[in-house]
PDB file of N, CA and C in Angstrom:
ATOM      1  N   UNK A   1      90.230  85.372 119.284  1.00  0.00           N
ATOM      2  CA  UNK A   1      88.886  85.538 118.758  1.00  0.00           C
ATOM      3  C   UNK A   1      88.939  85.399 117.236  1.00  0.00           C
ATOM      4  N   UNK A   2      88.127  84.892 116.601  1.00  0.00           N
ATOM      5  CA  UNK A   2      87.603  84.372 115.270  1.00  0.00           C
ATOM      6  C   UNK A   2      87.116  85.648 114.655  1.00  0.00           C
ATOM      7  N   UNK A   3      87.316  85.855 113.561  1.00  0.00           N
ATOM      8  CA  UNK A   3      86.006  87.056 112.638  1.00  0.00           C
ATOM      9  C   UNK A   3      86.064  86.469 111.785  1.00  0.00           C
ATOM     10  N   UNK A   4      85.081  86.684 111.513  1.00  0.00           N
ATOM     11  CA  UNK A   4      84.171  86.220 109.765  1.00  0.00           C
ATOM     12  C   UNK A   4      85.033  86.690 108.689  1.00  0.00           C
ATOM     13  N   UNK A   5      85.355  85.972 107.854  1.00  0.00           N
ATOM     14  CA  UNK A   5      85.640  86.011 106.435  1.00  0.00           C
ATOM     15  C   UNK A   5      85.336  87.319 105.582  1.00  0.00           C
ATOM     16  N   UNK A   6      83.995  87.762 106.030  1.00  0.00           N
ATOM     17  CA  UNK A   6      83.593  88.976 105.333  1.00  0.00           C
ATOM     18  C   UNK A   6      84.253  90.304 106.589  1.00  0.00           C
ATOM     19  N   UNK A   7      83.918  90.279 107.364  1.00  0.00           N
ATOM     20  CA  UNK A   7      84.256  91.429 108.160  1.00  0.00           C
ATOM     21  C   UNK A   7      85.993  91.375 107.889  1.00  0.00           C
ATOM     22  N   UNK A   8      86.723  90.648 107.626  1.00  0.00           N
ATOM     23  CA  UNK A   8      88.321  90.565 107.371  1.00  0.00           C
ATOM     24  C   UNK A   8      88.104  91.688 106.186  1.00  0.00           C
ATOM     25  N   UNK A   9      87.197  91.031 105.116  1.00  0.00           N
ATOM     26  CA  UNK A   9      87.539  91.330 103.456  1.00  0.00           C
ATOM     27  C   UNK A   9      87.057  93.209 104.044  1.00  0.00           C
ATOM     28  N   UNK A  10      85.987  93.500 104.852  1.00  0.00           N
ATOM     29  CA  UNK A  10      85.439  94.680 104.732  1.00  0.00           C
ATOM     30  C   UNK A  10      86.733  95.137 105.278  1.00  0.00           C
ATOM     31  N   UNK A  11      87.467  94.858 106.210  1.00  0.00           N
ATOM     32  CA  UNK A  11      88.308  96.001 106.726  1.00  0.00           C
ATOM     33  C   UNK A  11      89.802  96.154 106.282  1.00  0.00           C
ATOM     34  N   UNK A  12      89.722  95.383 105.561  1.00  0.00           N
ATOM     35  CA  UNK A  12      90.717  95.313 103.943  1.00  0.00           C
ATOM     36  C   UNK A  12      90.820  96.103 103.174  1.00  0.00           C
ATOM     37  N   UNK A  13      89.634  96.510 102.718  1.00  0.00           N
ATOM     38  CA  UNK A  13      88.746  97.086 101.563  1.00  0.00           C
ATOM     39  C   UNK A  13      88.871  98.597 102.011  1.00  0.00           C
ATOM     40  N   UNK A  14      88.592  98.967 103.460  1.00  0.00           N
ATOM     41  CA  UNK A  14      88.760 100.217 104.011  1.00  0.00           C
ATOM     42  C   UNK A  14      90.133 100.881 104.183  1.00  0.00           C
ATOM     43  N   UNK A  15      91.670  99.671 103.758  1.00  0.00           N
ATOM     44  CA  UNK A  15      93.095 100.096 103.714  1.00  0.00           C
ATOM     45  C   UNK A  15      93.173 100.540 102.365  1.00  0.00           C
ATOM     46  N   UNK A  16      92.337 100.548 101.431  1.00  0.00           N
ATOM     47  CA  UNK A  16      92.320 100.364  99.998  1.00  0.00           C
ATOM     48  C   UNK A  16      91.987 102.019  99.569  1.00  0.00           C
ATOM     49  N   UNK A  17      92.589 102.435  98.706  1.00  0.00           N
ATOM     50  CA  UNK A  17      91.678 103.906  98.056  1.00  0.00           C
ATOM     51  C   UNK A  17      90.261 103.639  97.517  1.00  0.00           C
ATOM     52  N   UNK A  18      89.406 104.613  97.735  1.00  0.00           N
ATOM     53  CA  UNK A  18      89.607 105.665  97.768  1.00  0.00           C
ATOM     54  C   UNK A  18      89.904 105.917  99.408  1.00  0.00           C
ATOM     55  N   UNK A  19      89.411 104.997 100.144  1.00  0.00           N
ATOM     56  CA  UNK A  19      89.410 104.916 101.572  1.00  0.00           C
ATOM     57  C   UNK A  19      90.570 105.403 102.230  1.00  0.00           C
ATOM     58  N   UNK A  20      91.432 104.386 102.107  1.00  0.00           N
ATOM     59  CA  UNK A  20      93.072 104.935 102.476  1.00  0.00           C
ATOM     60  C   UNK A  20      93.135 105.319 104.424  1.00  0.00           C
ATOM     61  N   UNK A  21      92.261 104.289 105.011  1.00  0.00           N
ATOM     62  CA  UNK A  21      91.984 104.578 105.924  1.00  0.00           C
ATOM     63  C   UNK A  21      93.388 103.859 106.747  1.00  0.00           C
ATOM     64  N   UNK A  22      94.049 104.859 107.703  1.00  0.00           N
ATOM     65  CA  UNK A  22      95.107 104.092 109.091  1.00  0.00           C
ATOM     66  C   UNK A  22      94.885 103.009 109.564  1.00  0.00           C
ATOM     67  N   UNK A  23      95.821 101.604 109.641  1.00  0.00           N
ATOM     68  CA  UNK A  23      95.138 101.016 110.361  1.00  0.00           C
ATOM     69  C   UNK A  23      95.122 101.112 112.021  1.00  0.00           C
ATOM     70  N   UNK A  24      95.908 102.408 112.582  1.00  0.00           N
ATOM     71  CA  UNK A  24      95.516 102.674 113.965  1.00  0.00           C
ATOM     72  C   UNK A  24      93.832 103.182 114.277  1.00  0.00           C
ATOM     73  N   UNK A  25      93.385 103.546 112.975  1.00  0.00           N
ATOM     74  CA  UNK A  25      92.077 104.197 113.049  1.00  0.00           C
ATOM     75  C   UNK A  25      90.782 102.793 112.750  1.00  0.00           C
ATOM     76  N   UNK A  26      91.586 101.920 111.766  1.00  0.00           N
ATOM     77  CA  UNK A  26      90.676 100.852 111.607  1.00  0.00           C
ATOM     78  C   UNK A  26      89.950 100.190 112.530  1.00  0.00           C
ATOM     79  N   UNK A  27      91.713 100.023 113.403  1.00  0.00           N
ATOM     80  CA  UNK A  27      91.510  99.045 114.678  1.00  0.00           C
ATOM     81  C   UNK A  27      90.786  99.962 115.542  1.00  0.00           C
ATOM     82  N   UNK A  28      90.504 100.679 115.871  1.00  0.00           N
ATOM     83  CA  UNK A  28      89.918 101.785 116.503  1.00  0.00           C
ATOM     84  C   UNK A  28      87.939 101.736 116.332  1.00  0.00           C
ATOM     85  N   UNK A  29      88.196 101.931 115.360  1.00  0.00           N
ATOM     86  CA  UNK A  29      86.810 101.966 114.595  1.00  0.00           C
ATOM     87  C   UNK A  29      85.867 100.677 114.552  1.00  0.00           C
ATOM     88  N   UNK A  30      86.860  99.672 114.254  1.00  0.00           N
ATOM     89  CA  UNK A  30      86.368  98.666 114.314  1.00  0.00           C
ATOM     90  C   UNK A  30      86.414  97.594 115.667  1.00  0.00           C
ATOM     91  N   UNK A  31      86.968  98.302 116.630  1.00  0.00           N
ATOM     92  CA  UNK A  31      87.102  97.620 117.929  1.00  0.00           C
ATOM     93  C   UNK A  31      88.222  96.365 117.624  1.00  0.00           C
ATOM     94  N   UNK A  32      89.582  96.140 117.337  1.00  0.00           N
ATOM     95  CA  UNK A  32      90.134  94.990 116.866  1.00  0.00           C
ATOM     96  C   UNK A  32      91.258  95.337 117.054  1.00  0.00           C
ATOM     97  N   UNK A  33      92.198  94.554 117.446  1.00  0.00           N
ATOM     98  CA  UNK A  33      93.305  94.728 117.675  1.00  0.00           C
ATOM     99  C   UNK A  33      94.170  95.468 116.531  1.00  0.00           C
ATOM    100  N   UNK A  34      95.484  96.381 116.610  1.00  0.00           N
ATOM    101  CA  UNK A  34      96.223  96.879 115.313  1.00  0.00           C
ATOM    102  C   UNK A  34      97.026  95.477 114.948  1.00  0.00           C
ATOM    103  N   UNK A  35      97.780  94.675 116.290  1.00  0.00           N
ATOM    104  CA  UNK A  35      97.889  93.583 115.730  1.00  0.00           C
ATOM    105  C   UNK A  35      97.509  92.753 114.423  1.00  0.00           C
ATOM    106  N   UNK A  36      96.389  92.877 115.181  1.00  0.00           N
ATOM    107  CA  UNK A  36      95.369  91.430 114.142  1.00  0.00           C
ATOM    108  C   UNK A  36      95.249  92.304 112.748  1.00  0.00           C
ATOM    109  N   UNK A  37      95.058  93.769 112.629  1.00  0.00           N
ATOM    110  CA  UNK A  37      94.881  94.518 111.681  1.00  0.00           C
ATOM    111  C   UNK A  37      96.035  94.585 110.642  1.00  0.00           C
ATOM    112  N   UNK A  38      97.080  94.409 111.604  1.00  0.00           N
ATOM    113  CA  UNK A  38      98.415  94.448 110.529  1.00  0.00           C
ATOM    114  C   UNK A  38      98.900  93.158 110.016  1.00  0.00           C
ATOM    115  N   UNK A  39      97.928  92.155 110.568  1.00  0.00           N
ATOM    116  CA  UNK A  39      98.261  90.294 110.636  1.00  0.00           C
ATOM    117  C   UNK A  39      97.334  90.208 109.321  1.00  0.00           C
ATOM    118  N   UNK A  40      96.263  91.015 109.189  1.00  0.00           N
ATOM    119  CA  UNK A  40      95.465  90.570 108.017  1.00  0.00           C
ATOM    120  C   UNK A  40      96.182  91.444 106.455  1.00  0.00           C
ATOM    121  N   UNK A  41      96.645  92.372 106.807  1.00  0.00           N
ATOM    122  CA  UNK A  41      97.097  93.309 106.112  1.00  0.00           C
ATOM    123  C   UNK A  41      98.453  92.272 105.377  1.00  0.00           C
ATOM    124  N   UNK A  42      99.138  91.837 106.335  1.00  0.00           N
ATOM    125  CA  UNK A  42     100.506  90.854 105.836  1.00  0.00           C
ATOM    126  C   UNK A  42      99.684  89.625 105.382  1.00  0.00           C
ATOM    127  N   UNK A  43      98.928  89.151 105.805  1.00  0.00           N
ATOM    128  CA  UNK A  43      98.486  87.672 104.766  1.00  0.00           C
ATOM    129  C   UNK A  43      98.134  88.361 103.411  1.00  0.00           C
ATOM    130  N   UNK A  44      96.935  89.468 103.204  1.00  0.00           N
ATOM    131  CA  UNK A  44      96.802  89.389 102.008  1.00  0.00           C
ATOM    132  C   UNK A  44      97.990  89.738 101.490  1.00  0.00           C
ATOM    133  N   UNK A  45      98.645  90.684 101.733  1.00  0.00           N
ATOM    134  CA  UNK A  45      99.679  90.728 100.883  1.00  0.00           C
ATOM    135  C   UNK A  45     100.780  89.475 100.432  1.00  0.00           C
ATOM    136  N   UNK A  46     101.408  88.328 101.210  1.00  0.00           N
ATOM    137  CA  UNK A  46     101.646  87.336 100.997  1.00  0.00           C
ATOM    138  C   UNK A  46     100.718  86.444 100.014  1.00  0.00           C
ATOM    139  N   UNK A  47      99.277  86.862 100.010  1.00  0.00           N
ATOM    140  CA  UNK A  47      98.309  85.885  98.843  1.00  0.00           C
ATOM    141  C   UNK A  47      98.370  86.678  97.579  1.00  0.00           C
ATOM    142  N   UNK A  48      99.547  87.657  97.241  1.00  0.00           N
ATOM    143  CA  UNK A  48      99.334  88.781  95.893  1.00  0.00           C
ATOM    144  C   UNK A  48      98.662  90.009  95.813  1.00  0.00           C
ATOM    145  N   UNK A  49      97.932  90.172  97.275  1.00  0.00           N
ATOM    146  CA  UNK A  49      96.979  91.292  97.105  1.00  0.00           C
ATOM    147  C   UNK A  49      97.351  92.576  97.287  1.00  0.00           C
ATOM    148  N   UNK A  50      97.111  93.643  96.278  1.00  0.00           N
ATOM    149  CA  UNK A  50      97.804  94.875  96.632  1.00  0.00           C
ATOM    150  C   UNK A  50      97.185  95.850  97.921  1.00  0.00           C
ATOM    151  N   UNK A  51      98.073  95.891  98.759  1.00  0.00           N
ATOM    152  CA  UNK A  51      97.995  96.859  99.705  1.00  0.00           C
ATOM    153  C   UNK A  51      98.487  97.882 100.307  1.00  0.00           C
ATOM    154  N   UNK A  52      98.993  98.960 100.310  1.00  0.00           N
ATOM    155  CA  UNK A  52      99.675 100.046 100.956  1.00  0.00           C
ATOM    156  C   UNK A  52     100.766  99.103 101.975  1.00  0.00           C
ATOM    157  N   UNK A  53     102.047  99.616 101.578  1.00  0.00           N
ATOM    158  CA  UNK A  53     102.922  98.795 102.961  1.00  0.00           C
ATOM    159  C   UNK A  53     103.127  99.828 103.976  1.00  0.00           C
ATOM    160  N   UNK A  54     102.926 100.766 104.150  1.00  0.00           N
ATOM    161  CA  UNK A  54     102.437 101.831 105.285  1.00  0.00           C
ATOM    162  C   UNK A  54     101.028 102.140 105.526  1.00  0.00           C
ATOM    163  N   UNK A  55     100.741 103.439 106.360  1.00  0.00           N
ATOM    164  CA  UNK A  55      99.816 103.705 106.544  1.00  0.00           C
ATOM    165  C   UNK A  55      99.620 105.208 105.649  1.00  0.00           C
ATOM    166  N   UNK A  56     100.010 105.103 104.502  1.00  0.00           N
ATOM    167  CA  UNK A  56     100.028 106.296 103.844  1.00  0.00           C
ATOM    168  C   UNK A  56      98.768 106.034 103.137  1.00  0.00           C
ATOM    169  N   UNK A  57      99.168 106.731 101.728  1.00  0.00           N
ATOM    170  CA  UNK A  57      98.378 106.517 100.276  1.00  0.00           C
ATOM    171  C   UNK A  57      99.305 106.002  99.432  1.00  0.00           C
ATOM    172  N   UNK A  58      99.052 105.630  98.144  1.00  0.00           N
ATOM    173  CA  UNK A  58      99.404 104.315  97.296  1.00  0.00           C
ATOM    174  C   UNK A  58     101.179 104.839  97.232  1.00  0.00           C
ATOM    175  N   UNK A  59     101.238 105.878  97.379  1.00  0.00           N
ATOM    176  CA  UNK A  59     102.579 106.102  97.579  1.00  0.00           C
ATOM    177  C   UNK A  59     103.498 105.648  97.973  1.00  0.00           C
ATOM    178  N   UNK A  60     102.924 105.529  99.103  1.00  0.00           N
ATOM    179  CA  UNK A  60     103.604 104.433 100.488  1.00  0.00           C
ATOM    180  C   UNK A  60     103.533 102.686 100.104  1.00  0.00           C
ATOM    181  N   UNK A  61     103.524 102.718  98.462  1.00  0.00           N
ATOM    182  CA  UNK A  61     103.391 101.025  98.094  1.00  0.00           C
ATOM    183  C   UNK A  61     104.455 100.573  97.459  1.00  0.00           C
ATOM    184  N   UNK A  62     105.271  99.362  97.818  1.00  0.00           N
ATOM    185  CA  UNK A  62     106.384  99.114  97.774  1.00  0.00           C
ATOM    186  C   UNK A  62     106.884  99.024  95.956  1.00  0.00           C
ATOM    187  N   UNK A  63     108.261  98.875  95.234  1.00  0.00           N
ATOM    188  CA  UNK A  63     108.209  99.428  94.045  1.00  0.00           C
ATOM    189  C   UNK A  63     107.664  98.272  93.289  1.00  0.00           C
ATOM    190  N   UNK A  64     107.591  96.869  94.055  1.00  0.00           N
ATOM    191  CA  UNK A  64     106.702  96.038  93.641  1.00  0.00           C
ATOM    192  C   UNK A  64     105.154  95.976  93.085  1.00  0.00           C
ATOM    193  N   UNK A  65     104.688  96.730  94.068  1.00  0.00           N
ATOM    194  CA  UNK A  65     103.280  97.163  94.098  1.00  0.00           C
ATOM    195  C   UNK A  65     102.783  97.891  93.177  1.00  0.00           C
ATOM    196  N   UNK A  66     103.883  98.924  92.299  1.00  0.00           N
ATOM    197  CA  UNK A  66     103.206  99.973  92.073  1.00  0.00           C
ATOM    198  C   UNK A  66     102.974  98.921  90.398  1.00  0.00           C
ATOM    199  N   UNK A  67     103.850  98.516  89.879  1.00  0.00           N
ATOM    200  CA  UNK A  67     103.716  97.865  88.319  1.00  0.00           C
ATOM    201  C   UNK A  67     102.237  97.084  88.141  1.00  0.00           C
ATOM    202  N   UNK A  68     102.409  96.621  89.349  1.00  0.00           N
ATOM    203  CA  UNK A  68     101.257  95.287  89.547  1.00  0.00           C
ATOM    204  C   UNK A  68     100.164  96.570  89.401  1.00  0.00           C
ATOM    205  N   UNK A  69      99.593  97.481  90.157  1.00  0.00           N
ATOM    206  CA  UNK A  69      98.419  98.205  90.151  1.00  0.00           C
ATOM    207  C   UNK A  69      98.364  98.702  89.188  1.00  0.00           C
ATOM    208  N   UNK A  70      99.494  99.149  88.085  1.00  0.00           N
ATOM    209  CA  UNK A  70      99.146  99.798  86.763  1.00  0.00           C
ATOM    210  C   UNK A  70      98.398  98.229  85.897  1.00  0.00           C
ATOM    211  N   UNK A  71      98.699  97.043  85.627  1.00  0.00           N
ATOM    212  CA  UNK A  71      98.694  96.044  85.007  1.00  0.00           C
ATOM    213  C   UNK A  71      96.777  95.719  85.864  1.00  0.00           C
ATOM    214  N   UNK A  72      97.036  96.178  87.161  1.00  0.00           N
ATOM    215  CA  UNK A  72      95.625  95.708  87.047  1.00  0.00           C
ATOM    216  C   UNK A  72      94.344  96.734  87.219  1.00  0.00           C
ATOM    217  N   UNK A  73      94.686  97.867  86.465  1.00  0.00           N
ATOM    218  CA  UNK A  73      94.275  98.895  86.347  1.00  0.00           C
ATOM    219  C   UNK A  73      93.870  99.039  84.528  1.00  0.00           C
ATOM    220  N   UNK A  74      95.191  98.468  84.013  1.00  0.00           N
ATOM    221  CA  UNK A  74      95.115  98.674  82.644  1.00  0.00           C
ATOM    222  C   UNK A  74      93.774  98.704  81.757  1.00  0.00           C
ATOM    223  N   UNK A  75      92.853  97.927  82.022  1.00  0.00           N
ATOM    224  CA  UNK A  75      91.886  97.720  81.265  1.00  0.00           C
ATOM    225  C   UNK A  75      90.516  99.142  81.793  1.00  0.00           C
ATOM    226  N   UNK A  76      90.839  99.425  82.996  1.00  0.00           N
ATOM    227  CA  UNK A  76      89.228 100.218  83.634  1.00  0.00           C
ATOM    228  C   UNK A  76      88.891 101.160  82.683  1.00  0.00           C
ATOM    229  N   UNK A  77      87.957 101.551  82.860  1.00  0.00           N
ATOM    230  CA  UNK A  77      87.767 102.923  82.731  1.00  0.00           C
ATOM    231  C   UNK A  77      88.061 103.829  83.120  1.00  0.00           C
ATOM    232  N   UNK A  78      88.421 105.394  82.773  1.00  0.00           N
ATOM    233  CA  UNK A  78      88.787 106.777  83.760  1.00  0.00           C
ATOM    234  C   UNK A  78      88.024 106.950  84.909  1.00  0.00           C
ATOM    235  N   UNK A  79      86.682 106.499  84.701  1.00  0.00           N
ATOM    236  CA  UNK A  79      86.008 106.336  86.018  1.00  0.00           C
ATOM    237  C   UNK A  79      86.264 105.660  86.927  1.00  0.00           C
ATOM    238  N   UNK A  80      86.197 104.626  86.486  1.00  0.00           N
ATOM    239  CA  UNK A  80      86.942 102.870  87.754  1.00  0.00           C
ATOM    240  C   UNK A  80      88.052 103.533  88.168  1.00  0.00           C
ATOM    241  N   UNK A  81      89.568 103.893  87.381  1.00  0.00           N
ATOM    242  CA  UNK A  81      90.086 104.159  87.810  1.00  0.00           C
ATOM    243  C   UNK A  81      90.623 104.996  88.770  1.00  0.00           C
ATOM    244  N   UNK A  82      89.531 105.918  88.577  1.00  0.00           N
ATOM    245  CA  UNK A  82      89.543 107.397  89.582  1.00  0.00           C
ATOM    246  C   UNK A  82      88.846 106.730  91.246  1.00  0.00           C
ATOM    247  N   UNK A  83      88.194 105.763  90.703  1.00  0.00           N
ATOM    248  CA  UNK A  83      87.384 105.446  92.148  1.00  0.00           C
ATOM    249  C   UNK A  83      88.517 104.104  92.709  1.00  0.00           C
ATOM    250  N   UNK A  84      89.377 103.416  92.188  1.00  0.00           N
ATOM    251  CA  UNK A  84      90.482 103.091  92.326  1.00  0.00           C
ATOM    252  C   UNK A  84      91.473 103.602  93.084  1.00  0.00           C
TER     253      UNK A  84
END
């Protein structure tokens, strides 16, 4: 089965803080395989995109991950960043 481009990006967005949502709960929630959930989870990350490599919080982000999120954090505001 096919999903839309946007419903991918939304349930992306929900692995992301402040969300920090499981993806056993995603796939759940969203009726979708954990498969396909952990298939979208590994492409973005292969396209540069930062994502949790567990099902933790940013903690659980590989030591790769963590430099990259300070660098693209650097500029926000205390606000952005808190909602970050």
């Amino acid at each position: 089965m096919a999903y839309a481009p946007e419903r991918r990006e939304a349930v992306l967005k929900r692995m992301l803080p402040p969300n920090n949502v499981m993806i056993a709960d995603l796939a759940r929630s969203e009726s979708i395989s954990e498969q396909t959930s952990y298939g979208w989870r590994t492409k973005a990350r292969r396209e540069g995109r930062l994502l949790p490599d567990a099902d933790l919080t940013p903690e659980g982000w590989s030591s790769r991950d963590k430099p990259a999120a300070v660098m693209e954090t650097v500029a926000m505001s205390e606000a952005e960043i808190g909602e970050y």
